[in-house]
Protein backbone atom coordinates (compact mmCIF):
# COMPACT_ATOMS: atom_id res chain seq x y z
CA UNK A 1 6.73 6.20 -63.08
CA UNK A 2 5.66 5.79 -66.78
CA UNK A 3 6.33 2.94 -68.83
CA UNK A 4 9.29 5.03 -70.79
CA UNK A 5 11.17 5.78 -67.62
CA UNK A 6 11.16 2.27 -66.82
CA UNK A 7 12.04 0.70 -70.15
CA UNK A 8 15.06 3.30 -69.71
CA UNK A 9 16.15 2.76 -66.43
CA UNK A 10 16.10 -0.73 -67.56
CA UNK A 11 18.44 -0.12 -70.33
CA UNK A 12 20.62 1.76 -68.93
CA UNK A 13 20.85 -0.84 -65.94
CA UNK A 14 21.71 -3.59 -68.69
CA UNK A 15 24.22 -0.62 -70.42
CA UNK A 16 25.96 -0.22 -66.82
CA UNK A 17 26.34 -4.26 -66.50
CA UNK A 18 27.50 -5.45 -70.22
CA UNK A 19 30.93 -5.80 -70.72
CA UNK A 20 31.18 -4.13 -73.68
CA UNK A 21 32.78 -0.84 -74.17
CA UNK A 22 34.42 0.53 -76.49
CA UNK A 23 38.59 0.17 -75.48
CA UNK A 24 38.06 -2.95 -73.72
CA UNK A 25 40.08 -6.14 -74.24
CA UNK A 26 37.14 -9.23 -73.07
CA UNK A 27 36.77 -13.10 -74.80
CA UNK A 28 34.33 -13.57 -77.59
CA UNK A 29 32.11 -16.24 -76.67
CA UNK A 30 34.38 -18.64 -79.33
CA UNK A 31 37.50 -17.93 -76.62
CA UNK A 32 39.42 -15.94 -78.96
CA UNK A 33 40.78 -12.50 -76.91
CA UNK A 34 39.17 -9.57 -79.04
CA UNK A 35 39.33 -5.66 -78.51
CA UNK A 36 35.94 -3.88 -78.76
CA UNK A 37 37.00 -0.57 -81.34
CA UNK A 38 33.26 0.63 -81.81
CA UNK A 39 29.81 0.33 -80.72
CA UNK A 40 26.85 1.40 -78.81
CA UNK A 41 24.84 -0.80 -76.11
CA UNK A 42 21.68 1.95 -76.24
CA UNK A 43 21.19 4.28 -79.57
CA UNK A 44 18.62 6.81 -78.77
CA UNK A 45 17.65 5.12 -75.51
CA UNK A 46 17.26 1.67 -77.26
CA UNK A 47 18.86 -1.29 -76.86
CA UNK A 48 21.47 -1.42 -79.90
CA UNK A 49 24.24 -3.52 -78.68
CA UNK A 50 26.06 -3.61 -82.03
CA UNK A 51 29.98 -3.67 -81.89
CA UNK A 52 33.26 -3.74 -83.92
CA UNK A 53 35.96 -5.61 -82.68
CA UNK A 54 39.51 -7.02 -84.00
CA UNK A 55 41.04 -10.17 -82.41
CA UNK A 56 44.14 -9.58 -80.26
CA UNK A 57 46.55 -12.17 -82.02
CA UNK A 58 49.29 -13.85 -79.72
CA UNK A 59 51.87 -11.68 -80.91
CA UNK A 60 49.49 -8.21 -79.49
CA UNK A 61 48.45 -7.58 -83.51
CA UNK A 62 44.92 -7.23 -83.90
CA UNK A 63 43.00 -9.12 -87.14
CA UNK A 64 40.50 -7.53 -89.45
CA UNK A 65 37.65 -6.06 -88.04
CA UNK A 66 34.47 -8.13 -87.43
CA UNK A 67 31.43 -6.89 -86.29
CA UNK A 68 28.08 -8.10 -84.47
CA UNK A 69 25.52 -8.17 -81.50
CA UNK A 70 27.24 -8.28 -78.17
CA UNK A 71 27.30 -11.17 -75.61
């Protein structure tokens, strides 16, 4: 197996375990509720794991969009 293969088997290993995807309702490491509305763990076969994501206000509103590295 050549170095490539594993660095993507790894990555998609690490894709298949975050839970981040795009849809999904999860807690921001701060505890606020937030809905992931775009994003990509791999790009190309590379680790990206750059999102978009609104906070899910008490009322079911979501904020303004905010966007960084997942967790």
């Amino acid at each position: 197996m050549s170095l490539q293969q594993i660095a993507n088997s790894t990555n998609r290993g690490l894709e298949t375990a975050s839970n981040m995807k795009v849809g999904k309702t999860t807690l921001h490491p701060d505890g606020r509720r937030v809905k992931i509305t775009n994003g990509q763990f791999l790009s190309n076969g590379r680790a990206s794991n750059f999102w978009h994501w609104r906070e899910v206000k008490k009322n079911g509103k979501l904020g303004k969009e905010e966007t960084g590295y997942g967790w």
